[in-house]
Protein backbone atom coordinates (compact mmCIF):
# COMPACT_ATOMS: atom_id res chain seq x y z
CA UNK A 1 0.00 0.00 0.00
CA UNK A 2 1.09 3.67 -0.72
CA UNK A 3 2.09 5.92 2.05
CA UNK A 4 -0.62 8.74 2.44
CA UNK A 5 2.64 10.85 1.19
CA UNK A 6 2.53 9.21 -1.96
CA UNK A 7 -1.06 9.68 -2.83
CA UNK A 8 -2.88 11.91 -5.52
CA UNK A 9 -5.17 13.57 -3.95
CA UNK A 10 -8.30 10.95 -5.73
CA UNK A 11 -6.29 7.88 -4.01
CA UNK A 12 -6.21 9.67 -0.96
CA UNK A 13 -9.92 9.89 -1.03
CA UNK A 14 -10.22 6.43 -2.13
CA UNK A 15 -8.34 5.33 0.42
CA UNK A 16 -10.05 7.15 3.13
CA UNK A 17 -13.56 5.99 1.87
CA UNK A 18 -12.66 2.07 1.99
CA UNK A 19 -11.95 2.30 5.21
CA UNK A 20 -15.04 4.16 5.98
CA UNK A 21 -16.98 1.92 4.01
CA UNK A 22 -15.71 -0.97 5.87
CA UNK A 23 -17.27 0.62 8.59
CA UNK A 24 -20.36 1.45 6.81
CA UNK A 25 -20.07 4.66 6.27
CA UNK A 26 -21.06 5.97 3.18
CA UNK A 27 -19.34 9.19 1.45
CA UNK A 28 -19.13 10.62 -1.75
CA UNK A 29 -16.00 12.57 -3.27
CA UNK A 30 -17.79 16.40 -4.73
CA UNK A 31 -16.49 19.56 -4.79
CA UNK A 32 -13.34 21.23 -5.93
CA UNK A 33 -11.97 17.96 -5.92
CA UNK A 34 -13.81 16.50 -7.93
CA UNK A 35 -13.73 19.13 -10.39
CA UNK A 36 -9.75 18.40 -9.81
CA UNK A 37 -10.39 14.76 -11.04
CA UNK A 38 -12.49 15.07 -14.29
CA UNK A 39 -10.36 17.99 -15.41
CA UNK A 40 -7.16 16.12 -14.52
CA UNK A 41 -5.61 18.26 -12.48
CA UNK A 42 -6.36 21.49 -14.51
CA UNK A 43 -7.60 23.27 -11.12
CA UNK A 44 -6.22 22.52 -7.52
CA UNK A 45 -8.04 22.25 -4.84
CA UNK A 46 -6.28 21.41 -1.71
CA UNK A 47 -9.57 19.78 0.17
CA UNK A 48 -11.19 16.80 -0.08
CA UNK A 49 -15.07 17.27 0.32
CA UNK A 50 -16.34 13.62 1.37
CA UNK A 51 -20.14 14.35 1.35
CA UNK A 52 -21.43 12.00 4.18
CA UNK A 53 -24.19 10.96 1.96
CA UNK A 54 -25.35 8.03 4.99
CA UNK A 55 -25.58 10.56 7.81
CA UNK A 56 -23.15 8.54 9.47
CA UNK A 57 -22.29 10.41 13.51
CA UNK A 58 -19.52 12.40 13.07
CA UNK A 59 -18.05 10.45 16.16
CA UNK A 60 -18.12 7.38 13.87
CA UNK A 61 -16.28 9.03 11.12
CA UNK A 62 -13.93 10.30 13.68
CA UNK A 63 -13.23 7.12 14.77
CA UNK A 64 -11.44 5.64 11.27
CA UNK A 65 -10.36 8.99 10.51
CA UNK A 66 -8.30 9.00 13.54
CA UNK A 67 -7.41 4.52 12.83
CA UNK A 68 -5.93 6.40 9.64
CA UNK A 69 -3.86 9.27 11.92
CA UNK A 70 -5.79 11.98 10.84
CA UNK A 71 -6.68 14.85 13.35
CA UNK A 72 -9.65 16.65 13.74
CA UNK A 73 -9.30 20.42 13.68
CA UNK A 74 -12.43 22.28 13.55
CA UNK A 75 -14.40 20.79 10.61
CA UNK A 76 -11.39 18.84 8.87
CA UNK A 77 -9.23 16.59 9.32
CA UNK A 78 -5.34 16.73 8.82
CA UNK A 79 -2.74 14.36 8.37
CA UNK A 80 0.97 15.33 8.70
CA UNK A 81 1.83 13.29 5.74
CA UNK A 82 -0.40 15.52 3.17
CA UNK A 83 -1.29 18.70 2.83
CA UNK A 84 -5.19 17.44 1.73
CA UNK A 85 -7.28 18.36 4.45
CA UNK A 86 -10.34 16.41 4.12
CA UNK A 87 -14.36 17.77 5.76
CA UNK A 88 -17.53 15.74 5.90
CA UNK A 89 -20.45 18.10 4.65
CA UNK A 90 -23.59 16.66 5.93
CA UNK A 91 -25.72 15.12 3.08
CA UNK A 92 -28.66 14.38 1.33
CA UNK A 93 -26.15 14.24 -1.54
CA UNK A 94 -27.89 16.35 -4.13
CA UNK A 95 -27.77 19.05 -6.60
CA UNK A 96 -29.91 21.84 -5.92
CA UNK A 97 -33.14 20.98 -5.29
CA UNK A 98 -32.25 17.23 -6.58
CA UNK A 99 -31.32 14.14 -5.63
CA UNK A 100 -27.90 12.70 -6.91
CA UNK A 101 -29.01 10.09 -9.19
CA UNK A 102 -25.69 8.50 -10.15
CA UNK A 103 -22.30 7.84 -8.03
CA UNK A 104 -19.40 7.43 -10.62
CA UNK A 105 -16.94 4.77 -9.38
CA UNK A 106 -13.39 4.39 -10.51
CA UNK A 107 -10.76 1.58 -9.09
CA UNK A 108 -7.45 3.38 -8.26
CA UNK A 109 -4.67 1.38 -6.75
CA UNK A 110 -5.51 2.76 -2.95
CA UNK A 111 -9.62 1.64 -3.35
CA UNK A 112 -12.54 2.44 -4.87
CA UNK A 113 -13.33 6.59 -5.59
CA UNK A 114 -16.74 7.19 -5.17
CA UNK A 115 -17.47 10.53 -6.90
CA UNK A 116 -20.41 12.89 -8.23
CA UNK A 117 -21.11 11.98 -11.96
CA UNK A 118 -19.20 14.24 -14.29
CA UNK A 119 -22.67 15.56 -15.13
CA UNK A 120 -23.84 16.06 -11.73
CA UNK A 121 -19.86 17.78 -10.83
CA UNK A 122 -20.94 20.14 -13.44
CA UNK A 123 -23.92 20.92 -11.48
CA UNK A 124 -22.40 20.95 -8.50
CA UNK A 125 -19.94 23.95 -9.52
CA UNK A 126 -23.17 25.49 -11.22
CA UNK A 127 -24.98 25.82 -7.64
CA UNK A 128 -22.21 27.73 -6.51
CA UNK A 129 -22.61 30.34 -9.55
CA UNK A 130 -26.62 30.21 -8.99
CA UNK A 131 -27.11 30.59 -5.59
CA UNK A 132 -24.18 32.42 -4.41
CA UNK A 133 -22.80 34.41 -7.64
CA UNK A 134 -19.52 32.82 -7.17
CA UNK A 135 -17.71 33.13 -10.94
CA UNK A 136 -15.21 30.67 -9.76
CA UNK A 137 -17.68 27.61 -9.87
CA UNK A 138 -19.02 28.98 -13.10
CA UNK A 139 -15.39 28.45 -14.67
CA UNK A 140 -14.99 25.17 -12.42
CA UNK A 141 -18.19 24.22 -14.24
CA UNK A 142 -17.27 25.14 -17.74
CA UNK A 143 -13.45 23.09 -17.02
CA UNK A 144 -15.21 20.44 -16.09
CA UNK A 145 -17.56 20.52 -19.04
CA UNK A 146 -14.78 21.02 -21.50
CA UNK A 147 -12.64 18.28 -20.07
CA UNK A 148 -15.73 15.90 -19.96
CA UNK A 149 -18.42 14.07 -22.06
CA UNK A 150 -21.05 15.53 -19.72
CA UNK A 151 -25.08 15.79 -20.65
CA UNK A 152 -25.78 19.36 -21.66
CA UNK A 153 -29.51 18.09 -22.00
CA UNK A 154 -29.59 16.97 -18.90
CA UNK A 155 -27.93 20.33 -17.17
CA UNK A 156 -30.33 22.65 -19.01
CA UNK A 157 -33.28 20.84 -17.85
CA UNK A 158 -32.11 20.64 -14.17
CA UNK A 159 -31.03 24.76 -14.56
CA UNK A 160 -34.86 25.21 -15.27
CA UNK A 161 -36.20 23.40 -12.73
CA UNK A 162 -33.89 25.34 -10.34
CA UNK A 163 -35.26 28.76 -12.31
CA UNK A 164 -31.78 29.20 -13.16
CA UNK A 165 -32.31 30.09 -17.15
CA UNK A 166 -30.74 33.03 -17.22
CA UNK A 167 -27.83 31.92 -16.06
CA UNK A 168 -27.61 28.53 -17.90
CA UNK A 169 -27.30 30.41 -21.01
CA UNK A 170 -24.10 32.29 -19.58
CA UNK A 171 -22.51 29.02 -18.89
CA UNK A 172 -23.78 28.28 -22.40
CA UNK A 173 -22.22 30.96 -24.18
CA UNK A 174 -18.85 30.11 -22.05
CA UNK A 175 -18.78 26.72 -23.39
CA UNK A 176 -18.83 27.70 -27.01
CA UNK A 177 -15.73 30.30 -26.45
């Protein structure tokens, strides 16, 4: 087995969620670091955010986390090997106002990654530039879709159902640049 040194940051969070799945704990890879992933390393993002998509007690998670020698500070967890610090949003796992329908898995030589569906990752990033105005996830999301085969279909419909037209057709338009 690789040393936690040694690890990309997707092995890292492949390693961390076999062990937590051995425990029954079940958490999903999203975020910046999944955006990371599918857009092979294009952005950095130096967290790991392991939805905890079973509403496992944080005391539980705490509990491998710390079999692993990870330390809790604050909401993460460190590890003096890496400089990954990994957090445990609370679920449902979901995009908006919807339910993740698909969990992309991917064997890496540390476990199994468990990660948003390039598709919903795109969505994902998109919340951030619906909800909150934040431009970053809009160019996270347009990376990711330009990296990808992802379902522009699929996206457009969800963006109307959040009410989110508008701003679909900006994403849109930064696609075809």
């Amino acid at each position: 087995m690789k040393r936690i040194k040694s690890m990309s940051q997707a092995e890292l969070a492949a390693y961390i969620q076999d062990a937590l799945q051995a425990e029954g704990i079940h958490v999903v890879l999203s975020g910046g670091s999944a955006v990371s992933f599918y857009s092979r390393d294009k952005y950095v993002s130096k967290d790991l955010d392991l939805i905890n998509a079973g509403f496992a007690r944080r005391s539980r998670i705490k509990a491998v986390m710390e079999s692993l020698e990870f330390q809790e500070k604050g909401r993460y967890f460190i590890h003096s090997e890496t400089d990954y610090f990994v957090e445990f949003p609370d679920g449902p796992l979901s995009v908006g106002e919807e339910p993740v329908a698909e969990v992309s898995e991917f064997a890496l030589s540390t476990g199994t990654l468990k990660i948003l569906s390039v598709t919903d990752c795109v969505k994902d990033r998109l919340c951030a530039f619906y909800f909150w105005n934040d431009l970053q996830g809009l160019e996270q999301a347009v990376l990711v879709a330009k990296s990808q085969s992802v379902d522009l279909k699929e996206i457009k419909r969800w963006s109307k159902v959040e009410g989110k037209e508008k701003e679909y057709e900006l994403f849109e338009k930064k696609l075809s640049a």
